[in-house]
Protein backbone atom coordinates (compact mmCIF):
# COMPACT_ATOMS: atom_id res chain seq x y z
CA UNK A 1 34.85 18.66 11.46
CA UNK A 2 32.78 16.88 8.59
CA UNK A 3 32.10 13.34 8.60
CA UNK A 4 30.99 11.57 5.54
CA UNK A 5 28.74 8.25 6.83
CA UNK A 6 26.60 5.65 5.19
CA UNK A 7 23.21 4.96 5.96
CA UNK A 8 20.07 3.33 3.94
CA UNK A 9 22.46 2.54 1.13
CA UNK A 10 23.44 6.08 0.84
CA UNK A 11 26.33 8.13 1.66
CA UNK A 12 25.50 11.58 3.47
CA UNK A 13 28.75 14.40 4.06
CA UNK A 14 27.59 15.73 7.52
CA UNK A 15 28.60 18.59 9.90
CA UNK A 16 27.70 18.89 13.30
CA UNK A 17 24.19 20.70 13.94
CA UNK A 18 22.92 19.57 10.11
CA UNK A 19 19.45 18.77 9.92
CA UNK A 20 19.41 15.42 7.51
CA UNK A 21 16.25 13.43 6.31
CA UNK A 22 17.53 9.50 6.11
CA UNK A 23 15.80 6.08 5.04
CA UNK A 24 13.53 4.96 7.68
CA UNK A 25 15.43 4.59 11.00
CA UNK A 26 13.47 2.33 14.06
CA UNK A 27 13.67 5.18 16.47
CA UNK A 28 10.80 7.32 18.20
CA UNK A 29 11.81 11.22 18.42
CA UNK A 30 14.01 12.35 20.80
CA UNK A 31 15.80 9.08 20.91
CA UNK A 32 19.43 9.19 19.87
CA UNK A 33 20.62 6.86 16.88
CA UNK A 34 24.64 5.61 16.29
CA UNK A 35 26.26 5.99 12.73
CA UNK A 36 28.74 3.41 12.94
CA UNK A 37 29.87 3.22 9.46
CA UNK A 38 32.03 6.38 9.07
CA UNK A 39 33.61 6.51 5.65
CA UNK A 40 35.58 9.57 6.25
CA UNK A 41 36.55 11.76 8.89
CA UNK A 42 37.76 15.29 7.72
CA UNK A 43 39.26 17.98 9.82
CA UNK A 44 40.72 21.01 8.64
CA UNK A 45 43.46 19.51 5.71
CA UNK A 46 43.62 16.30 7.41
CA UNK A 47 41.45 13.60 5.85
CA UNK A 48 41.08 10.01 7.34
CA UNK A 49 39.59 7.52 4.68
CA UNK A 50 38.50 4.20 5.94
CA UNK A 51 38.88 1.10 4.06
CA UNK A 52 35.81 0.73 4.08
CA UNK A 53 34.62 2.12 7.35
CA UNK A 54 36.90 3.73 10.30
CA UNK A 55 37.89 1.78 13.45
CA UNK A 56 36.35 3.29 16.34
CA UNK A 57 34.70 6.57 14.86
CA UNK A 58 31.05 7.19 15.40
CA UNK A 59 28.84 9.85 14.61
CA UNK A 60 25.40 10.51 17.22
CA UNK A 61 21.93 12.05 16.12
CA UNK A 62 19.17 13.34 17.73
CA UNK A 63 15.82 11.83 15.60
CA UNK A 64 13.37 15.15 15.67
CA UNK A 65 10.41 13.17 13.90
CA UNK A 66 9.61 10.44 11.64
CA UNK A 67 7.72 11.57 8.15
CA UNK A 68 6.64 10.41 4.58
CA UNK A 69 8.71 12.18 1.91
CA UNK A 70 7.72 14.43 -0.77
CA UNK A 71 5.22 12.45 -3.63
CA UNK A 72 7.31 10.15 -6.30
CA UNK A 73 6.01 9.77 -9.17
CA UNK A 74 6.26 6.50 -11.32
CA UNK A 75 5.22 6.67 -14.70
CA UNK A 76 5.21 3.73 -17.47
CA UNK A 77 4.71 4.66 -21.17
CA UNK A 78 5.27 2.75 -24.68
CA UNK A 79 4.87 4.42 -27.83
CA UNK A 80 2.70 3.10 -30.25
CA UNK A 81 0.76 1.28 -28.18
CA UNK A 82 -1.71 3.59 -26.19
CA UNK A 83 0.11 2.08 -22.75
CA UNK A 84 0.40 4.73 -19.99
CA UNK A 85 0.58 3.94 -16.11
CA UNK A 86 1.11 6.66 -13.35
CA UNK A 87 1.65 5.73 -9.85
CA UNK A 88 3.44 7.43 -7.55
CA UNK A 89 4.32 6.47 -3.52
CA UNK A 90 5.34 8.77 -0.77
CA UNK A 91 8.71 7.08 0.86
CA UNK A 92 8.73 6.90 4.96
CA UNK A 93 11.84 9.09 6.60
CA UNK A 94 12.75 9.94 9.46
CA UNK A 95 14.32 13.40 10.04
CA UNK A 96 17.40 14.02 12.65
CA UNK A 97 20.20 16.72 13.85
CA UNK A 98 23.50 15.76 14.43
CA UNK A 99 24.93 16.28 17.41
């Protein structure tokens, strides 16, 4: 059974035992967290499709550990004008298995 579920402004298609890295959840590890907003439930040929979200569905996780995410880089540049800026920022995640 696959679920697709929304979460930090994104929209994740999950299977049970998946390991998924998500926005920033406020959760210590080993807790369990609640996806609530379940887009889409699909199992086998049947398909449920919520308008937006389905009644009644929800999807639990197991949070293994919260990290910072691989380096982004941000990096400015106009031509002609000698104007160059590099930053980059390491986003916070937090890392879970669905159960």
């Amino acid at each position: 059974m696959d679920y697709v579920i929304e979460t930090g402004g994104k929209q994740y298609l999950i299977k049970p035992g998946q390991k998924l890295a998500v926005e920033k959840l406020k959760a210590e590890p080993g807790q369990e967290v609640i996806f609530d907003k379940v887009l889409m439930k699909i199992d086998g040929d049947q398909v449920e499709i919520g308008t937006p979200y389905l009644e009644g569905e929800q999807v639990v996780a197991e949070v293994t550990d919260q990290v910072k995410g691989e380096k982004k880089i941000v990096f400015k540049y106009h031509n002609k004008t000698r104007y160059r800026k590099k930053k980059g920022h390491k986003q916070l995640e937090t890392r879970v298995t669905i159960k």
